[in-house]
Protein backbone atom coordinates (compact mmCIF):
# COMPACT_ATOMS: atom_id res chain seq x y z
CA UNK A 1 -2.34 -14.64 40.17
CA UNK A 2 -0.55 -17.80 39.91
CA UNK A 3 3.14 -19.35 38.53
CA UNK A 4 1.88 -22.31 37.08
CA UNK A 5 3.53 -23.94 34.08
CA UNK A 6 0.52 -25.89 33.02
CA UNK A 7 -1.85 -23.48 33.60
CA UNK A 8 -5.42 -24.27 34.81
CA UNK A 9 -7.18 -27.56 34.51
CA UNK A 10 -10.23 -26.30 34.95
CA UNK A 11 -10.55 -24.38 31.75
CA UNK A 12 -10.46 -26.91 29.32
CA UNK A 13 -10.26 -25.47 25.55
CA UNK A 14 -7.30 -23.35 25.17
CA UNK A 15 -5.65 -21.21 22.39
CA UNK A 16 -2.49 -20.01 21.98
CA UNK A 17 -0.93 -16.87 20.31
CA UNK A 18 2.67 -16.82 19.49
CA UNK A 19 4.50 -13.31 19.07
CA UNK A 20 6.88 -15.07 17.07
CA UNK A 21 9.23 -12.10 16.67
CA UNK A 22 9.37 -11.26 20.03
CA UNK A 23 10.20 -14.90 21.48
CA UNK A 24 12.70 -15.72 18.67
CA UNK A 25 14.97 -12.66 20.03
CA UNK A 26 14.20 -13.49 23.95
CA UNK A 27 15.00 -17.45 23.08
CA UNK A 28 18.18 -16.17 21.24
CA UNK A 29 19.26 -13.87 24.11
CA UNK A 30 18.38 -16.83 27.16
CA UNK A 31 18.84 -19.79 25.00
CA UNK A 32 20.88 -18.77 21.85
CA UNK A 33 18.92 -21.83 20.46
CA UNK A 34 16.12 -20.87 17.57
CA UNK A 35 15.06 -24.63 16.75
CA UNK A 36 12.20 -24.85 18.28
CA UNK A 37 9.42 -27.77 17.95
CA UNK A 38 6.10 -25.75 17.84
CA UNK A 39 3.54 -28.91 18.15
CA UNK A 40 6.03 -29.89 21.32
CA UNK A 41 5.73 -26.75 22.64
CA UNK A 42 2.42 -26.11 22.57
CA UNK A 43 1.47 -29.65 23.83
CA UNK A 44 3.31 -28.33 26.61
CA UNK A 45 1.84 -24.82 27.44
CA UNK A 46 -1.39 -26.62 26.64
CA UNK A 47 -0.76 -29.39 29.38
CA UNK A 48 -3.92 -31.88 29.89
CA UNK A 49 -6.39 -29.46 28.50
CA UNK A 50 -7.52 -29.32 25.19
CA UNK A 51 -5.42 -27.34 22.17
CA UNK A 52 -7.76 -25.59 19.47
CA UNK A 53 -5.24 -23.83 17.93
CA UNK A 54 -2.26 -22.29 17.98
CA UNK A 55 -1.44 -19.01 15.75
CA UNK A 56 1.90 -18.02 15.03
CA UNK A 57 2.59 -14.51 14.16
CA UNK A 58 5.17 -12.62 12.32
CA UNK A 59 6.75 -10.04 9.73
CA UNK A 60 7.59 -11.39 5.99
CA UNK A 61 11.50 -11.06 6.28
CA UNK A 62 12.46 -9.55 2.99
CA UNK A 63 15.41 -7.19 2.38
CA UNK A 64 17.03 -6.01 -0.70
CA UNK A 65 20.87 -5.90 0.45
CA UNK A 66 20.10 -9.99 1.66
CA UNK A 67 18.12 -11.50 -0.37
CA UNK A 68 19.29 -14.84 1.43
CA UNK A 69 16.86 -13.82 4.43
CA UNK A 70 14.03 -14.51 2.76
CA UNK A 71 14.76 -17.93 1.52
CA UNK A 72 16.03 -18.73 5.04
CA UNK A 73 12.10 -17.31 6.16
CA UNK A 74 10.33 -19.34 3.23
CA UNK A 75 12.29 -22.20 4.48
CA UNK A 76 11.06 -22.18 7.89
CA UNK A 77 7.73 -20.81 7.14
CA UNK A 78 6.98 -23.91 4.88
CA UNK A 79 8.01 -26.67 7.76
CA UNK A 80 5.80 -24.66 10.25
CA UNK A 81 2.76 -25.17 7.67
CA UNK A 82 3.14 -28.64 8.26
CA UNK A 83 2.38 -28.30 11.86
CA UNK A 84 -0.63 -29.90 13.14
CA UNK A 85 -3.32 -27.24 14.52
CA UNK A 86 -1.58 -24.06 13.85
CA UNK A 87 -2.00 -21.20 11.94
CA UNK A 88 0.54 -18.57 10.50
CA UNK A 89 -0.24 -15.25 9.71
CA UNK A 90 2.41 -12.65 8.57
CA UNK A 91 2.30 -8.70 9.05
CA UNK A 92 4.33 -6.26 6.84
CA UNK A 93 7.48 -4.31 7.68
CA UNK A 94 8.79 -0.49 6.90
CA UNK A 95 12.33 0.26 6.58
CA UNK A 96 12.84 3.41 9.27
CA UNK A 97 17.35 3.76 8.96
CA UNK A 98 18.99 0.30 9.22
CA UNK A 99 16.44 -1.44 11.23
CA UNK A 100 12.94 -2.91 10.34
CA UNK A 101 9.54 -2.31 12.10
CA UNK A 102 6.96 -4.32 12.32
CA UNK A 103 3.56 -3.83 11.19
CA UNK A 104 0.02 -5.02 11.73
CA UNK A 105 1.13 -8.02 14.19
CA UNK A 106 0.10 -6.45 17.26
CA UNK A 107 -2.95 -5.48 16.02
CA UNK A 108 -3.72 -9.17 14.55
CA UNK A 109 -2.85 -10.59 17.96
CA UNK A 110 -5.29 -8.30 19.96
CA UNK A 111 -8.03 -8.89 16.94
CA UNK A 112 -7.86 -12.34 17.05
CA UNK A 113 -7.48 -12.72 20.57
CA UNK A 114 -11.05 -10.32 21.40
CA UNK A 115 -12.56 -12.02 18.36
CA UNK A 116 -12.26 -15.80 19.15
CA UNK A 117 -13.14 -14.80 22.83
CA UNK A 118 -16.59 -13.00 22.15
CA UNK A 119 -17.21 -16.14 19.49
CA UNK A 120 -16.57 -18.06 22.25
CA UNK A 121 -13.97 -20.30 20.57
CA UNK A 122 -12.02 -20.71 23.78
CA UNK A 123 -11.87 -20.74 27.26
CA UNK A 124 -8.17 -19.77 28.27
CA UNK A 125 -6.04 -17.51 25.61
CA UNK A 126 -2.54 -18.25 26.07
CA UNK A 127 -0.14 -15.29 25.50
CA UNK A 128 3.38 -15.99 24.63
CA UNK A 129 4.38 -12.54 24.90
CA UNK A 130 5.52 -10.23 27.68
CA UNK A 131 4.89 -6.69 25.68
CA UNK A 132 2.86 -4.39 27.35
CA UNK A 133 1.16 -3.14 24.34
CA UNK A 134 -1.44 -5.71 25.05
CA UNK A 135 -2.85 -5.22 28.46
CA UNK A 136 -6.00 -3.59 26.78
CA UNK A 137 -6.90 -6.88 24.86
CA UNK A 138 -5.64 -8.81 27.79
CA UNK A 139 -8.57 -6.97 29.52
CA UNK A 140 -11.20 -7.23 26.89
CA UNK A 141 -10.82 -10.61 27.12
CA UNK A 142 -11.13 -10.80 30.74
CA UNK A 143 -14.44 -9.34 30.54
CA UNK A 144 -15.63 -11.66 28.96
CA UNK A 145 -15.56 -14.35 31.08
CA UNK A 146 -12.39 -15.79 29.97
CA UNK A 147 -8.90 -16.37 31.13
CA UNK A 148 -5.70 -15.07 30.48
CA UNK A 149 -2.56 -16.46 30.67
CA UNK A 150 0.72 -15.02 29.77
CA UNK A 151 3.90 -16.80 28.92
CA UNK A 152 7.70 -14.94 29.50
CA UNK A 153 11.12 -14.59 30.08
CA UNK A 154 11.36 -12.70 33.33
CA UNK A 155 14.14 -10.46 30.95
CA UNK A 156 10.76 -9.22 28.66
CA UNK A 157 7.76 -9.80 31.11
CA UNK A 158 6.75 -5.71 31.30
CA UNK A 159 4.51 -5.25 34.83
CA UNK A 160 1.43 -4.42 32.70
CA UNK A 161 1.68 -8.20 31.01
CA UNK A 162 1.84 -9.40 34.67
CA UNK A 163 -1.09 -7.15 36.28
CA UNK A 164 -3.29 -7.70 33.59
CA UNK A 165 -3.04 -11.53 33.37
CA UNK A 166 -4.56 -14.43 35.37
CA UNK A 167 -1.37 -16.92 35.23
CA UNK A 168 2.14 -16.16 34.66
CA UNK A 169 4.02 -18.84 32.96
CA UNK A 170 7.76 -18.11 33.38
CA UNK A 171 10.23 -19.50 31.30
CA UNK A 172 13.48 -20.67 31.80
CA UNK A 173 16.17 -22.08 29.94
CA UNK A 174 15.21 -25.77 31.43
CA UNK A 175 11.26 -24.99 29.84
CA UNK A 176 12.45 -26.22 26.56
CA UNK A 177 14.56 -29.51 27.52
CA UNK A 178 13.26 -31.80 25.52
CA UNK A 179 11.52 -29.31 22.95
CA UNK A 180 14.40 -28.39 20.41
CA UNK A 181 14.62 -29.86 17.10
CA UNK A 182 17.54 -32.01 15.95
CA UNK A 183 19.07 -30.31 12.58
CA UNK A 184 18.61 -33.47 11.07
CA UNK A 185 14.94 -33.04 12.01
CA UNK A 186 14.49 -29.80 10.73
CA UNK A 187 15.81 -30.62 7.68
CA UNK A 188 13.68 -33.00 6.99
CA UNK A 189 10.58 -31.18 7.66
CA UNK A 190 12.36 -28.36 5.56
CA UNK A 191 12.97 -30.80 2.79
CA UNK A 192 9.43 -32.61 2.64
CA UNK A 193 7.77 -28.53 2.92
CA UNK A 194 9.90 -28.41 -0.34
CA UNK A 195 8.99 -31.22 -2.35
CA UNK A 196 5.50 -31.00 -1.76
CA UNK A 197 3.82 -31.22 -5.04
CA UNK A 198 1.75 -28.35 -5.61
CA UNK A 199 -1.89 -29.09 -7.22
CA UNK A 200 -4.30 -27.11 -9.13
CA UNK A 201 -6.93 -25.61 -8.64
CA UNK A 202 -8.54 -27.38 -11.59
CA UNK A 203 -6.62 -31.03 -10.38
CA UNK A 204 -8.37 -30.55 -7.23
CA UNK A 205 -11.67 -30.93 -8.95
CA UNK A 206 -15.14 -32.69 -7.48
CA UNK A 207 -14.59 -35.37 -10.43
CA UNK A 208 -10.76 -35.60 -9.58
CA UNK A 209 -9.14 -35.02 -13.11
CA UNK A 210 -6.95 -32.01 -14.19
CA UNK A 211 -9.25 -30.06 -16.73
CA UNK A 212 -6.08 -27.56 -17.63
CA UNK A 213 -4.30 -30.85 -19.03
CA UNK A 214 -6.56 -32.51 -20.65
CA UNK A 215 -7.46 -29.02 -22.55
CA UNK A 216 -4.04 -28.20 -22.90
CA UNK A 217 -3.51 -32.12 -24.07
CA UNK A 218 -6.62 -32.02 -26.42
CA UNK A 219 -5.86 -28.38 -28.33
CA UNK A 220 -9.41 -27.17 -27.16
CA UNK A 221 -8.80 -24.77 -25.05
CA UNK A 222 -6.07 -22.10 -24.29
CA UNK A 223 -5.29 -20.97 -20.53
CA UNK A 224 -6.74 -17.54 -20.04
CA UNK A 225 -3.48 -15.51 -20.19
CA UNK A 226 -2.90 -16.58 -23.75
CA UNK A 227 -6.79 -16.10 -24.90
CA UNK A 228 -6.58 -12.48 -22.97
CA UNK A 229 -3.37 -11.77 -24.84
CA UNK A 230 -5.16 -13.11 -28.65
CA UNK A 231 -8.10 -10.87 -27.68
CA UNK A 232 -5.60 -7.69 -27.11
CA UNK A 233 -3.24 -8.24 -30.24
CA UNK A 234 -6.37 -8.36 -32.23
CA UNK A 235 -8.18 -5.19 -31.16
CA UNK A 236 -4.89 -3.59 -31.10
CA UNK A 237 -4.33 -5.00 -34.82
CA UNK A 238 -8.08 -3.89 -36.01
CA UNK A 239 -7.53 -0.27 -34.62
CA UNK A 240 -4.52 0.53 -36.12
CA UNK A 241 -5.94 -0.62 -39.54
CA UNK A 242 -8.99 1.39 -38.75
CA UNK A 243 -6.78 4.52 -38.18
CA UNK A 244 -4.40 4.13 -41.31
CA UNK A 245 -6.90 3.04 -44.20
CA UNK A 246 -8.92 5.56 -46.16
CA UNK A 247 -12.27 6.08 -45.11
CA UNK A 248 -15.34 6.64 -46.31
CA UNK A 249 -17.01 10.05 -48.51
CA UNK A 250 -18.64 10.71 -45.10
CA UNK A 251 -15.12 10.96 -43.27
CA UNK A 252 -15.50 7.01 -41.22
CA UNK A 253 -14.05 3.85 -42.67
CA UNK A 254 -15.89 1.09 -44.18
CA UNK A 255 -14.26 -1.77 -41.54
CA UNK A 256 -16.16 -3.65 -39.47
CA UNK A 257 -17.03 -2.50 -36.06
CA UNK A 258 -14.16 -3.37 -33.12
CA UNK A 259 -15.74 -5.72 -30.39
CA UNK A 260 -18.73 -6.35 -32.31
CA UNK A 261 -20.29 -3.42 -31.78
CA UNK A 262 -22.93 -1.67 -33.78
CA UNK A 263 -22.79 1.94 -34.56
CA UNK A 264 -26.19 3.83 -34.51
CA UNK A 265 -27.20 7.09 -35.22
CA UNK A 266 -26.27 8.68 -31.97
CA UNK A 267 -22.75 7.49 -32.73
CA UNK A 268 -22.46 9.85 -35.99
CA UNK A 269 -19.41 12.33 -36.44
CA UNK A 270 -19.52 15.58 -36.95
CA UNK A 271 -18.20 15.11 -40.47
CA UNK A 272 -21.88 12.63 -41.27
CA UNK A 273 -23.35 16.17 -40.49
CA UNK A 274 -21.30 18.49 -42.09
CA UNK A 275 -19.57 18.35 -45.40
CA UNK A 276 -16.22 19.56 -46.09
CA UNK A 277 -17.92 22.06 -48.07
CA UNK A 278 -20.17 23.37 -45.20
CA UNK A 279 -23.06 22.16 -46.71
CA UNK A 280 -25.11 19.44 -44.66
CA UNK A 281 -24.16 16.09 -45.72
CA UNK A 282 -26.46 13.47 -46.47
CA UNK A 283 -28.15 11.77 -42.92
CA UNK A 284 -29.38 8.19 -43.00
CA UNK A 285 -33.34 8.23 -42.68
CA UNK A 286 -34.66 6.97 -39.51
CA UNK A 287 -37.58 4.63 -39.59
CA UNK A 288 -41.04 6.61 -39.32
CA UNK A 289 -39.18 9.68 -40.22
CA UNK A 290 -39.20 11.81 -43.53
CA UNK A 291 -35.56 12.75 -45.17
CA UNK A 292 -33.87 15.57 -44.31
CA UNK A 293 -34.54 16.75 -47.79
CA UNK A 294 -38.52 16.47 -47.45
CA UNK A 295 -40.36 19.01 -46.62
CA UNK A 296 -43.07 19.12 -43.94
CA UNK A 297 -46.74 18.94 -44.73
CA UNK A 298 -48.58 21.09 -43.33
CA UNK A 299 -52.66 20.64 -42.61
CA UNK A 300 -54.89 23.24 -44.44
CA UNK A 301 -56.68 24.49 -41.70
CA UNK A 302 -53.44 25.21 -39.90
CA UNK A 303 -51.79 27.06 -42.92
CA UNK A 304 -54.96 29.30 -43.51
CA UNK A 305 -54.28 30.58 -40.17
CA UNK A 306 -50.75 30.91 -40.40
CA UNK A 307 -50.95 32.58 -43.10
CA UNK A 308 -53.92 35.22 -42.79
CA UNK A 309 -54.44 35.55 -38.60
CA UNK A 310 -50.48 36.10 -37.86
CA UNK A 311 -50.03 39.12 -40.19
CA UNK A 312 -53.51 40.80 -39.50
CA UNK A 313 -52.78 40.69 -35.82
CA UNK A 314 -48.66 41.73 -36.35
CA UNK A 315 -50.46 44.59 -38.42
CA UNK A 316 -52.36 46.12 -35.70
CA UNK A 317 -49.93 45.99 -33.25
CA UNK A 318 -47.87 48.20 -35.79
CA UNK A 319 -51.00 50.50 -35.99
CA UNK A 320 -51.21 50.64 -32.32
CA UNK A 321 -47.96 51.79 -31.51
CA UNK A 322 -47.76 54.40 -34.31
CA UNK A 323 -51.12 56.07 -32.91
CA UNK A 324 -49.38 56.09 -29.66
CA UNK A 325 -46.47 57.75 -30.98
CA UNK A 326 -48.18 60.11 -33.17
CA UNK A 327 -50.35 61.03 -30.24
CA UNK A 328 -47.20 61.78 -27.94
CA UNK A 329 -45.46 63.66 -30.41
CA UNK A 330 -48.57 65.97 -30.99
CA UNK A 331 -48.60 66.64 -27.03
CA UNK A 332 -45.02 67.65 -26.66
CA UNK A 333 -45.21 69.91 -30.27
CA UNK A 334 -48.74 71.72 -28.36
CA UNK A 335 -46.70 71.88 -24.80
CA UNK A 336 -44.39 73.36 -26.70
C-alpha cells in the first residue's frame, strides 16, 4: 500500500466514483469551501492516465419546511451536467426525526463499481470515499484483477477503506489549491445550465423539423393529451345518454354501440330472455337455426320407436316389480 497522489501510471484507464454527500460534509468540515471544479479535480486524481468517467453520486435534496433547498440542488445539479465525462446519478431519501437518510447510493456505488470492473471498462476504480461500508466491493473488485484506490480526509478514512485498498490518496486542505471555482464562475455555468433551450423530442427528429409545430401550426393534428381527453368526454357523454334515455320493448336502448363495438348474442340481458310478464320474450334467430317458436322435426323411424318401444318396455318393468311384490307378500301372509 502506497500514499501516492497520482496514483499508478501503470494502470492506464481509470474511473472515478464520487460519494458526493460524504465529501461535501468532509470538504465543509477541513475546507469550509463547497465550490468545487469537478473536471479540475478529476484531471487531478486522474493524473497522466487516462479518465473514462467520472460518476457523481447523491440524494435529491427536497424538503417541505425549505423548499429553497431544492432550487439551490437543481442549481448545482444542472452546472455539473455540463461537465465533460461525468455522470450524475441521484438516490432517494427518508425522513427518520429531523434528519434525512440516504438511500440507494451506497448500493449504486458498489453496483457500478463490480459492474464496470467484470465488463472490464477500467483498470483502476478510484474511490473518493473513506466509509467502510464498501470494503466488500472494494474486494470484489480486487479479484478481479483490478486496482483500487481510495481517496480521504484522514478525519473520515475508516481502517477497513485503508486495508482493503491498493493506494491511499490523502487529502489535505493544500489538494484543492488551484481547484475551487470563482463565484463568478459558478455563476456562469449556473446561468448557461439555465438558459439552455430545451428541445423536443419531435425537434430532435432524423429530418430535423419540429413535427408538434408544424401540426399544431397546420390544425391537423392535436397533441395526445387533448385527443385522450376528446376521446374521454365523449364516451363519458354517450354513456350517460345511454343510461337516461328510454330503451327499447326488450329492456336495452336503441343508441349506437360505445367504442364501436358490436353486440352479439352472447351479450343479451336477461330482460331479451325474459319478459316482464314471465313469459319468454322474443330471441333473434341465429343463422342455421329454427325460431324458438318452431318446433322440432322429428324422423319417422325415430318417432315409431319413441312412441311404441319406450312404453312397452316401461310396462314390463311395472309388471315385474308387481309380481315381485305380490310374490313377497304371499310368503310373509303363508309364514304367517
Amino acid at each position: 500500500m502506497t500514499n501516492q497522489a497520482n496514483g499508478n501510471a501503470g494502470s492506464r484507464r481509470v474511473m472515478i466514483f464520487i460519494d458526493g454527500s460524504n465529501l461535501y460534509h468532509v470538504l465543509k468540515q477541513n475546507t469550509d469551501k463547497q465550490n468545487l471544479d469537478y473536471k479540475k479535480f478529476s484531471e487531478k486524481l486522474c493524473g497522466d492516465r487516462e479518465l473514462i468517467r467520472t460518476y457523481y453520486y447523491n440524494i435529491r435534496q427536497e424538503s417541505p419546511d425549505n423548499p429553497k433547498l431544492a432550487e439551490s440542488q437543481d442549481r448545482f445539479l444542472n452546472a455539473l451536467y455540463e461537465t465533460d465525462y461525468l455522470e450524475v446519478k441521484l438516490g432517494i431519501w427518508k425522513q427518520r426525526g429531523q434528519t434525512m437518510v440516504e438511500k440507494g447510493v451506497d448500493v449504486m456505488i458498489a453496483s457500478d463499481l463490480i459492474a464496470h470492473a467484470y465488463e472490464d471498462h477500467y483498470d483502476t476504480a478510484i474511490l473518493v470515499s473513506g466509509d467502510a461500508d464498501f470494503y466488500p466491493a472494494l474486494q470484489v473488485v480486487k479479484d478481479t484483477g483490478k486496482q483500487v484506490e481510495v481517496a480521504a480526509f484522514d478525519s473520515n478514512l475508516s481502517s477497513e477503506a485503508a486495508r482493503f485498498s491498493d493506494v491511499i490518496i490523502k487529502f489535505d486542505n493544500h489538494y484543492f489549491d488551484g481547484l475551487w471555482m470563482s463565484a463568478s464562475q459558478k455563476n456562469q455555468n449556473m446561468r448557461t445550465a439555465a438558459i439552455r433551450k430545451s428541445v423536443t423530442d419531435e425537434a430532435a427528429s432524423p429530418n430535423g423539423e419540429d413535427k408538434g409545430a408544424m401540426r399544431r401550426q397546420n390544425g391537423t393534428k392535436k397533441p395526445f393529451a387533448e385527443r385522450y381527453a376528446d376521446r374521454r368526454n365523449a364516451y363519458n357523454a354517450r354513456k350517460v345518454s345511454n343510461n337516461g334515455s328510454a330503451g327499447s320493448s326488450n329492456g336495452r336502448t336503441a343508441s349506437k354501440p360505445i367504442g364501436g363495438l358490436r353486440r352479439t348474442e352472447s351479450r343479451r340481458s336477461l330482460s331479451s330472455v325474459v319478459g316482464s310478464s314471465g313469459q319468454s320474450a322474443h330471441r333473434t334467430e341465429r343463422r342455421g337455426l329454427a325460431s324458438a317458436s318452431s318446433s322440432r322435426v322429428t324422423p319417422p323411424d325415430i318417432r315409431n320407436r319413441a312412441t311404441e318401444t319406450k312404453p312397452a318396455r316401461h310396462n314390463s318393468r311395472r309388471e315385474q316389480r308387481q309380481s315381485w311384490i305380490s310374490r313377497m307378500l304371499k310368503s310373509r301372509q303363508s309364514g304367517g
